[in-house]
Protein backbone atom coordinates (compact mmCIF):
# COMPACT_ATOMS: atom_id res chain seq x y z
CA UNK A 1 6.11 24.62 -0.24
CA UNK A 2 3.59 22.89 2.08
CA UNK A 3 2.19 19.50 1.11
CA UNK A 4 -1.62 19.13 2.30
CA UNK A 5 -2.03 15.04 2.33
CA UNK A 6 -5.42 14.23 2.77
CA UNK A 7 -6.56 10.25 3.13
CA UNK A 8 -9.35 8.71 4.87
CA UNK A 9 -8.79 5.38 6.26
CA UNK A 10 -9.71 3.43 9.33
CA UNK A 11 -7.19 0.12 8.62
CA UNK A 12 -3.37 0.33 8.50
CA UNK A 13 -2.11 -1.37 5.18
CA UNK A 14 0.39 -0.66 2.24
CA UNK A 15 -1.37 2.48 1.32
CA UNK A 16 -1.12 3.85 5.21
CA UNK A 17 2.14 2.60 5.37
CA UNK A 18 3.44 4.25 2.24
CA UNK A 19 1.68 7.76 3.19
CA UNK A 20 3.81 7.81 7.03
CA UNK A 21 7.25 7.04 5.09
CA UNK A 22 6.23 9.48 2.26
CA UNK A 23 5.42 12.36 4.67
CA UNK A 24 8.76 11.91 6.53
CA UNK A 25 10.67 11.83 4.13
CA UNK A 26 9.25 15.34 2.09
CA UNK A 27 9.36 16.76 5.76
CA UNK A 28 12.78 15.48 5.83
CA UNK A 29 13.74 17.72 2.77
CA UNK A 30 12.83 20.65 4.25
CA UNK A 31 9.13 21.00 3.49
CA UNK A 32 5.96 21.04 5.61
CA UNK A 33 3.51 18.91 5.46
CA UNK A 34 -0.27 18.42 6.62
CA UNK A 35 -1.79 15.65 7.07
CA UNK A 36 -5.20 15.01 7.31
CA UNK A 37 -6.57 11.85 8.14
CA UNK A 38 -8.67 9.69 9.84
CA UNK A 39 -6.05 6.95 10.43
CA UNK A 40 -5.49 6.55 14.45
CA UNK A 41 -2.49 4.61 13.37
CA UNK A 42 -0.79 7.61 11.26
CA UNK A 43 -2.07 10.08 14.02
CA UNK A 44 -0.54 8.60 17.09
CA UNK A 45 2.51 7.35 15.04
CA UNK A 46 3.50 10.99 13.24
CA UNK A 47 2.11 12.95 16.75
CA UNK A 48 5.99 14.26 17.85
CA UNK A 49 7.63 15.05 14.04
CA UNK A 50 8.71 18.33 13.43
CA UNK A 51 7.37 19.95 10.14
CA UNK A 52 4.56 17.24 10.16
CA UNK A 53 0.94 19.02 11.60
CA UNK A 54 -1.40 16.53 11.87
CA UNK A 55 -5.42 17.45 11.73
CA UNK A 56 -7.96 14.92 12.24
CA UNK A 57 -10.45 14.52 9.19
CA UNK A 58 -13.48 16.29 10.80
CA UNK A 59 -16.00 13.69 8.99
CA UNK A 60 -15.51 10.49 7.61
CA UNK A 61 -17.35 10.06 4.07
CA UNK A 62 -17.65 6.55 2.48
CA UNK A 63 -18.64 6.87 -1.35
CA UNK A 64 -17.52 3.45 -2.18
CA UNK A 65 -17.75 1.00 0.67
CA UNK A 66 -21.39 -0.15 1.15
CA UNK A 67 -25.04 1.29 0.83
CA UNK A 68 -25.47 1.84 4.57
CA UNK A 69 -22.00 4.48 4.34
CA UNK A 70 -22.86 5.66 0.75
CA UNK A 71 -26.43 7.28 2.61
CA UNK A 72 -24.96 8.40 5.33
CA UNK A 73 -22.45 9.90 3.51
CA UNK A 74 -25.02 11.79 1.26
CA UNK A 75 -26.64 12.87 4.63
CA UNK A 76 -23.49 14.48 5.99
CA UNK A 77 -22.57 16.24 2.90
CA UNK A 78 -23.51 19.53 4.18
CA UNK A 79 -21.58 19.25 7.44
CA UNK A 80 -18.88 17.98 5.89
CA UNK A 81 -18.88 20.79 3.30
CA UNK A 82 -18.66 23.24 5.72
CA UNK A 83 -16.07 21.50 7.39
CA UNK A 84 -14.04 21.25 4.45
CA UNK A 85 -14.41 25.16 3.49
CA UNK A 86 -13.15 26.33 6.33
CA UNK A 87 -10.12 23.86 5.70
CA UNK A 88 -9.21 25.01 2.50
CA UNK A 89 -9.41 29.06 3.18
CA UNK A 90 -7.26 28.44 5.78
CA UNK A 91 -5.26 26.31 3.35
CA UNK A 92 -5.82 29.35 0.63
CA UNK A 93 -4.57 32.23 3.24
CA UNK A 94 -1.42 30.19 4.52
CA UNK A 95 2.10 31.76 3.12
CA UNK A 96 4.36 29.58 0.49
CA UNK A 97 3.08 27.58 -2.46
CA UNK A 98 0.24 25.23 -1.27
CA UNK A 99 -0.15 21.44 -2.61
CA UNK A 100 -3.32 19.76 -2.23
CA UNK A 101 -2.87 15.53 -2.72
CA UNK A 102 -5.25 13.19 -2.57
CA UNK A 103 -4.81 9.54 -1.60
CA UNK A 104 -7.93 7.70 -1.02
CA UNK A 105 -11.10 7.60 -2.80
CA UNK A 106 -13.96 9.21 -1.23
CA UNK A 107 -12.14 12.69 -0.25
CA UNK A 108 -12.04 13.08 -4.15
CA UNK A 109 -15.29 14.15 -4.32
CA UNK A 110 -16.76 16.54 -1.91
CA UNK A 111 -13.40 17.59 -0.46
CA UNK A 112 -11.95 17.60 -3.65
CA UNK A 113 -14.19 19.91 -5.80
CA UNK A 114 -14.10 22.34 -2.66
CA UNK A 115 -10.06 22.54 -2.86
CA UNK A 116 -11.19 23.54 -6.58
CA UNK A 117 -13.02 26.77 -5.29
CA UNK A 118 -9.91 28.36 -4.10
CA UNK A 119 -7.74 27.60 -6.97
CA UNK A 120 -5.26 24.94 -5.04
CA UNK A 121 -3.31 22.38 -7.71
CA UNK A 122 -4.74 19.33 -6.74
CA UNK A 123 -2.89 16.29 -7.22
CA UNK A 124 -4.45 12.74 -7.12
CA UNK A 125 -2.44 9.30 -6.19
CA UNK A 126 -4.36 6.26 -8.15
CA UNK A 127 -2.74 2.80 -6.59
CA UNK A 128 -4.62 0.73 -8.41
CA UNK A 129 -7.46 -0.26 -10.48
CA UNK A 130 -10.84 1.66 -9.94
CA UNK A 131 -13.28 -0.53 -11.92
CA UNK A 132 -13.99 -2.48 -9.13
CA UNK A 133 -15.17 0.33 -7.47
CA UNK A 134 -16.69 1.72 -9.57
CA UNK A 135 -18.63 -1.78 -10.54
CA UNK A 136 -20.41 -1.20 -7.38
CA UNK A 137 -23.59 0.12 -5.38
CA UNK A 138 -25.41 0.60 -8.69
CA UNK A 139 -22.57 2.42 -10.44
CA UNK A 140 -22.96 5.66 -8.25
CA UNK A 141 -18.93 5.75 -7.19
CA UNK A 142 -18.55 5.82 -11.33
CA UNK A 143 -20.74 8.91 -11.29
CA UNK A 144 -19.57 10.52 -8.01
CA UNK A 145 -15.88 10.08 -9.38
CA UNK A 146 -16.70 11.22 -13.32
CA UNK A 147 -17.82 14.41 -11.74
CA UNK A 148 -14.68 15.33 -9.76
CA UNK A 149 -11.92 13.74 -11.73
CA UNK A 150 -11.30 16.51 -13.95
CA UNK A 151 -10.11 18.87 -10.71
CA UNK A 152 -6.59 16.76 -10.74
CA UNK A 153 -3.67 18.65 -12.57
CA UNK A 154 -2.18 15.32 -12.33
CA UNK A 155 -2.59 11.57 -11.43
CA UNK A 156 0.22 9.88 -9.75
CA UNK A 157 0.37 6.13 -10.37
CA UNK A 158 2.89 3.65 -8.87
CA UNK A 159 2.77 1.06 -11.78
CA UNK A 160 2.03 0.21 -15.38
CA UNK A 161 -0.94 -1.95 -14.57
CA UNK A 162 -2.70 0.39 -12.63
CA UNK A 163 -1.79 2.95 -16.08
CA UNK A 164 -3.38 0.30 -18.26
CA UNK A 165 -6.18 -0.16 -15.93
CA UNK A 166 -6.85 3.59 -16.04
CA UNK A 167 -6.60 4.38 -20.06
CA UNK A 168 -10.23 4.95 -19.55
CA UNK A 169 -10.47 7.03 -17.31
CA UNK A 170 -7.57 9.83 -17.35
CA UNK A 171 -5.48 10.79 -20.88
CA UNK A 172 -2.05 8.97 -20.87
CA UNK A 173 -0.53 12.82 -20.58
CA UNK A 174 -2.34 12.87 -17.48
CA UNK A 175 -1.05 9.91 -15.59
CA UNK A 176 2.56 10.37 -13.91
CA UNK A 177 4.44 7.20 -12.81
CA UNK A 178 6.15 7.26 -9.89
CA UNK A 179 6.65 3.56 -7.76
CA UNK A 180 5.85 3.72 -4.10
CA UNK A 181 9.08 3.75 -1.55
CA UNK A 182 9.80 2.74 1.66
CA UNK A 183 12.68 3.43 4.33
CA UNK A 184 15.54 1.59 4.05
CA UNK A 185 17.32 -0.33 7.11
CA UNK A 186 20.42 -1.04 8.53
CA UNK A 187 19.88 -4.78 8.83
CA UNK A 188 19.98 -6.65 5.61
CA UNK A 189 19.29 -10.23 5.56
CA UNK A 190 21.83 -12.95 7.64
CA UNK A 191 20.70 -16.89 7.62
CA UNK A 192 18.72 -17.87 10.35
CA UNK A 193 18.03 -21.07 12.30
CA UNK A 194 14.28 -20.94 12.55
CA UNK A 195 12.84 -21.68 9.50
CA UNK A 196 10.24 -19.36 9.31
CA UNK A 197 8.30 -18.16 6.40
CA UNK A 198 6.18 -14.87 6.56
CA UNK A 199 3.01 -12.99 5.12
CA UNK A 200 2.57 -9.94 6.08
CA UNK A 201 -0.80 -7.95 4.72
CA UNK A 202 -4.31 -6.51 5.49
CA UNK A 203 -6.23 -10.21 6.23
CA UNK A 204 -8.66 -9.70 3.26
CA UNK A 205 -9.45 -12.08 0.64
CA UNK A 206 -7.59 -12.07 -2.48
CA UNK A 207 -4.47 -11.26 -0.43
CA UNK A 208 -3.60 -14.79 -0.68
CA UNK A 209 -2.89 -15.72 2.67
CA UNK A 210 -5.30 -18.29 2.29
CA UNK A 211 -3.41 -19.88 -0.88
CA UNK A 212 -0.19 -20.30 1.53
CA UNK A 213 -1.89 -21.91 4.12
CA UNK A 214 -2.60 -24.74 1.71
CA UNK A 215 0.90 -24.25 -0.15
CA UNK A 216 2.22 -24.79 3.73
CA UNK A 217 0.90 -28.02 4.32
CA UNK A 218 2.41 -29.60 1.07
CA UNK A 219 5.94 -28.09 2.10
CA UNK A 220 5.57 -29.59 5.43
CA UNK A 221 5.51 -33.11 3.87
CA UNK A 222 9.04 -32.43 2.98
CA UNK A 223 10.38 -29.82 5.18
CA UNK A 224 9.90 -30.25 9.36
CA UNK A 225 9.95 -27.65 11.69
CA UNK A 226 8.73 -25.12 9.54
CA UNK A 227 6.48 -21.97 10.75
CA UNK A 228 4.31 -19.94 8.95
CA UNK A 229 3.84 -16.41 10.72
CA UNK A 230 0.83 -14.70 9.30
CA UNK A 231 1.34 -10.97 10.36
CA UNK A 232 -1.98 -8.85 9.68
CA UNK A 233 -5.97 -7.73 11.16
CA UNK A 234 -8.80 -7.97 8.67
CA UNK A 235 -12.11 -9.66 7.96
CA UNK A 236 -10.74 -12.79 6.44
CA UNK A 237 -9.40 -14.27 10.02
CA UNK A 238 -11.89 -16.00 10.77
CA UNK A 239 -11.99 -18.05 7.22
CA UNK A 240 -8.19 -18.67 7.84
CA UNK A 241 -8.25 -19.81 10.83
CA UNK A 242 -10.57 -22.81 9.43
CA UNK A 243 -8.22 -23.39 6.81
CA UNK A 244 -5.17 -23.59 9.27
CA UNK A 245 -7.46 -25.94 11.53
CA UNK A 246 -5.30 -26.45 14.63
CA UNK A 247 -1.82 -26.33 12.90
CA UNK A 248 0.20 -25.64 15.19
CA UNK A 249 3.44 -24.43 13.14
CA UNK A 250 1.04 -21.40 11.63
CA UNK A 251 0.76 -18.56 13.58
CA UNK A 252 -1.56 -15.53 13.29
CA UNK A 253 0.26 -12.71 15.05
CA UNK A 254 -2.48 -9.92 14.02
CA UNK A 255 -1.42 -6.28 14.14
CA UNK A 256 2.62 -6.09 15.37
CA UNK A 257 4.08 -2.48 16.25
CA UNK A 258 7.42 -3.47 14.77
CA UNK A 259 7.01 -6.08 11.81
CA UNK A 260 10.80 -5.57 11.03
CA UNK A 261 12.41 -7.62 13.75
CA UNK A 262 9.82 -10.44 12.95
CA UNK A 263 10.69 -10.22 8.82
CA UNK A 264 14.67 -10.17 9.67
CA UNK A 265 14.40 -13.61 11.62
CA UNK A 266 12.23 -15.06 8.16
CA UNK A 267 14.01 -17.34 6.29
CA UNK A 268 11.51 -16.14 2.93
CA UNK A 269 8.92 -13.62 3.07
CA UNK A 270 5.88 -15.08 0.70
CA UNK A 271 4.03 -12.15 -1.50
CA UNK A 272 1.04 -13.70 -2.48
CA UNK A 273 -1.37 -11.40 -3.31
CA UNK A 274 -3.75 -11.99 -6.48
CA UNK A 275 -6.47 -8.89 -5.61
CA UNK A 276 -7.64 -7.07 -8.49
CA UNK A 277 -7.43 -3.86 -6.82
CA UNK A 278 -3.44 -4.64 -6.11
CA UNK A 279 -1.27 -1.32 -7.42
CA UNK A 280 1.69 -1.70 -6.23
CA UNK A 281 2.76 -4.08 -3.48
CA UNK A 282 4.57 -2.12 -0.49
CA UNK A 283 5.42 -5.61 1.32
CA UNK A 284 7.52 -6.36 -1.76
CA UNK A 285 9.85 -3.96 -1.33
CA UNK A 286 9.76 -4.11 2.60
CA UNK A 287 11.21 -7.14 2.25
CA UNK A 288 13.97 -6.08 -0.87
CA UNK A 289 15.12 -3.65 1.77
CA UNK A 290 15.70 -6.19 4.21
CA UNK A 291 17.19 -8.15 1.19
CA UNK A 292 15.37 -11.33 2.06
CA UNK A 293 14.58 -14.07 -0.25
CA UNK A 294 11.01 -13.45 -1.96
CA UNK A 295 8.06 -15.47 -3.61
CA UNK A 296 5.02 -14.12 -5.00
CA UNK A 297 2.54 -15.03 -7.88
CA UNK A 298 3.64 -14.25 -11.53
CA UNK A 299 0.97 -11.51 -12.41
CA UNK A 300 1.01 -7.42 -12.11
CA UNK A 301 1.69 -5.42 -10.54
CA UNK A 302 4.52 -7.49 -8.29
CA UNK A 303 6.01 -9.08 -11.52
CA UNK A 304 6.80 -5.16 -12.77
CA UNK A 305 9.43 -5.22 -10.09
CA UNK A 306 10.38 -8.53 -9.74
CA UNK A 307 12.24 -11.24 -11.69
CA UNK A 308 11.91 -14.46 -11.74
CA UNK A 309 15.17 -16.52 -10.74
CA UNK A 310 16.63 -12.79 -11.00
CA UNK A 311 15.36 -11.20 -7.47
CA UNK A 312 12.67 -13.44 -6.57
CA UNK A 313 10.86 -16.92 -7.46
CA UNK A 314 7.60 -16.52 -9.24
CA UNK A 315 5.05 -19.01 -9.20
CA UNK A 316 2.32 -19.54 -11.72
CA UNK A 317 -0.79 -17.15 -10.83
CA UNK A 318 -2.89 -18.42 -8.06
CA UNK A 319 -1.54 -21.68 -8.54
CA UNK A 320 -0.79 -22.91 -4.78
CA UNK A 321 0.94 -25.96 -6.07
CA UNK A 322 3.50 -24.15 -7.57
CA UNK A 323 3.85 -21.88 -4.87
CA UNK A 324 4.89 -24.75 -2.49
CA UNK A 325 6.92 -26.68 -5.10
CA UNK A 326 8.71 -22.74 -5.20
CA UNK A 327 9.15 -22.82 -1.20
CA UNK A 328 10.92 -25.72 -1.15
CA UNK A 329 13.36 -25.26 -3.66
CA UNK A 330 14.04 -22.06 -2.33
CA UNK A 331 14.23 -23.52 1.33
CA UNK A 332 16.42 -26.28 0.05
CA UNK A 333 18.96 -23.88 -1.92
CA UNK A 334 21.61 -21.68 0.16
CA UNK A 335 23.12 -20.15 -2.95
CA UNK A 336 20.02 -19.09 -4.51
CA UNK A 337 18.75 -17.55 -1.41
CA UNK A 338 21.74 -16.19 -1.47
CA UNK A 339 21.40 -14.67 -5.05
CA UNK A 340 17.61 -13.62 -4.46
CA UNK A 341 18.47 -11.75 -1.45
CA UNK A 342 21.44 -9.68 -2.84
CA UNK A 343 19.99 -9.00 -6.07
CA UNK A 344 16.35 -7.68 -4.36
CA UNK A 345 18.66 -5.38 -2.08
CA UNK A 346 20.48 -4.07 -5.00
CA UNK A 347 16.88 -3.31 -6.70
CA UNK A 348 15.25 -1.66 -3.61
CA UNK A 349 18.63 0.76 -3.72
CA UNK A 350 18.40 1.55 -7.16
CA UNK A 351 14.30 2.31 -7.55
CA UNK A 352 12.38 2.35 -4.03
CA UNK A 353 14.04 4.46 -1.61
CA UNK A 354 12.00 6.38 0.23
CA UNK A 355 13.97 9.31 -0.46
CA UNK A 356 14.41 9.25 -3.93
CA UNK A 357 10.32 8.64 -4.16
CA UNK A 358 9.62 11.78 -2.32
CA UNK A 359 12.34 14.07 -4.56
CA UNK A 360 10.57 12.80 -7.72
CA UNK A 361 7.01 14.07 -5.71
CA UNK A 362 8.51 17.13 -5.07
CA UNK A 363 9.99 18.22 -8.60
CA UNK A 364 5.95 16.80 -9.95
CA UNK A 365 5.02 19.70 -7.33
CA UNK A 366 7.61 22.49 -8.21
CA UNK A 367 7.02 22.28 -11.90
């Protein structure tokens, strides 16, 4: 069986992250897989694994981001559905069972009503929430996705919110719910000296990095030589950097080719994410399999796989109050660090293992 991943992307977050761990590990169990994608990141990272052939996404269609992508996207349709045809007969002609799966949102239309043509089972993954999409540029995503939708056998979700979020769009038959994975790691978490607290995400508002910059400087009143390492590339720098001002214990370290080393030396890693577009929350279980200490806001989809006092400390939603009175007592408490970190290892074994995520993708596939 050969998996055919498609996803258009030109950042490098959870969704990114989650498709390079996925493919390895289904290559890993004896299975090709192509990838096709527009991620430099994926490309260069995935370029030397055997049973992984990478093809670059010959054009890049936006149906969702803005109006200037949305038109030129209409005006490359034609090149891009000849592109595509000649992608799926080769696809159509290539020995074993064929898979085609979907990630992102705008290769669900043209590409995906081609795959359609030459009677490939099309699978679609759904992180989260669409109606914010679909609320914009006039409605035309809405229409544009209404029209294809129907060409997915199945829709693969990670979480119950993004199911609830979706009632109207698929049947509940439809939906299939299976929780992102990542790899685990040899290095679980050990005490550290430095006092560090991390965030690691896409800088975009309504990841909340902003909220723990402010949630910082009330912790700082009480605990001293603390650092805040704010791991991530986006849009929103610029606004966070104006709410750090010139602190110097917060540090933006941007885009970091290995984030692990950086989370083992944390002390807590914060999950503060409150965007409505959230589905699952990869950096939650990053850190479970590093079995570090974890904070993050008390709505879905993060408290789905987190308990409060249980594996983690929730605060109240969007509250950044809470969220530092949570920080200290958590900074201030060995044995419940202690507890936290054990318990959110023992979860990331149990449910989010990279390999038992790809198995349950596979037996979707073979039956």
């Amino acid at each position: 069986m050969t998996i055919n991943f498609f996803l258009q992307s030109s950042d490098f977050g959870g969704a990114e992250q989650f498709a390079n761990d996925l493919v390895l590990a289904i290559a890993n169990q004896n299975h090709q897989v192509a990838l096709y994608t527009s991620n430099s990141h994926l490309l260069s990272g995935l370029r030397k694994k055997e049973k992984v052939s990478l093809h670059k996404i010959p054009i890049y269609l936006d149906f969702s981001g803005n109006y200037k992508g949305l038109i030129k996207s209409f005006c490359l349709a034609p090149f891009a559905i000849f592109a595509y045809l000649k992608i799926f007969k080769k696809i159509s002609q290539s020995a074993g069972k064929q898979i085609v799966l979907y990630s992102g949102f705008s290769e669900k239309i043209i590409p995906g009503r081609l795959a359609k043509l030459f009677n490939l089972p099309i699978y679609f993954i759904e992180y989260g929430p669409l109606e914010p999409l679909f609320s914009k540029l006039c409605g035309i995503p809405k229409i544009l996705y209404s029209l294809n939708k129907s060409i997915a056998k199945q829709v693969i979700i990670p979480s119950n919110n993004t199911k609830v979020a979706l009632k109207n769009v698929f049947e509940d038959k439809k939906m299939v719910l299976i929780p992102c994975g990542t790899l685990p790691v040899n290095t679980i978490y050990k005490k550290h000296n430095d006092k560090i607290i991390s965030v690691i995400s896409r800088l975009e508002k309504g990841k909340g990095q902003d909220l723990v910059i402010k949630a910082f400087y009330l912790v700082q009143k009480q605990i001293k030589n603390l650092e805040l390492q704010i791991i991530g590339e986006g849009s929103f720098y610029d606004e966070l950097k104006k709410i750090a001002k010139t602190n110097k214990q917060i540090k933006f370290l941007k885009y970091v080719a290995n984030k692990q080393k950086l989370l083992e030396k944390s002390d807590l890693i914060i999950c503060p994410s409150v965007w409505p577009l959230e589905g699952f929350g990869l950096t939650i279980i990053e850190a479970m399999a590093l079995g570090k200490p974890i904070i993050a806001f008390n709505r879905a989809p993060g408290n789905e796989i987190l308990i409060d006092q249980k594996n983690a400390l929730l605060a109240k939603d969007g509250n950044y109050f809470d969220l530092a009175k949570k920080i200290i007592e958590l900074l201030k408490n060995k044995k419940l660090q202690k507890k936290l970190s054990h318990n959110a290892h023992e979860t990331f074994i149990k449910k989010y293992e990279i390999n038992a995520i790809a198995q349950k993708y596979l037996s979707l596939f073979e039956n």
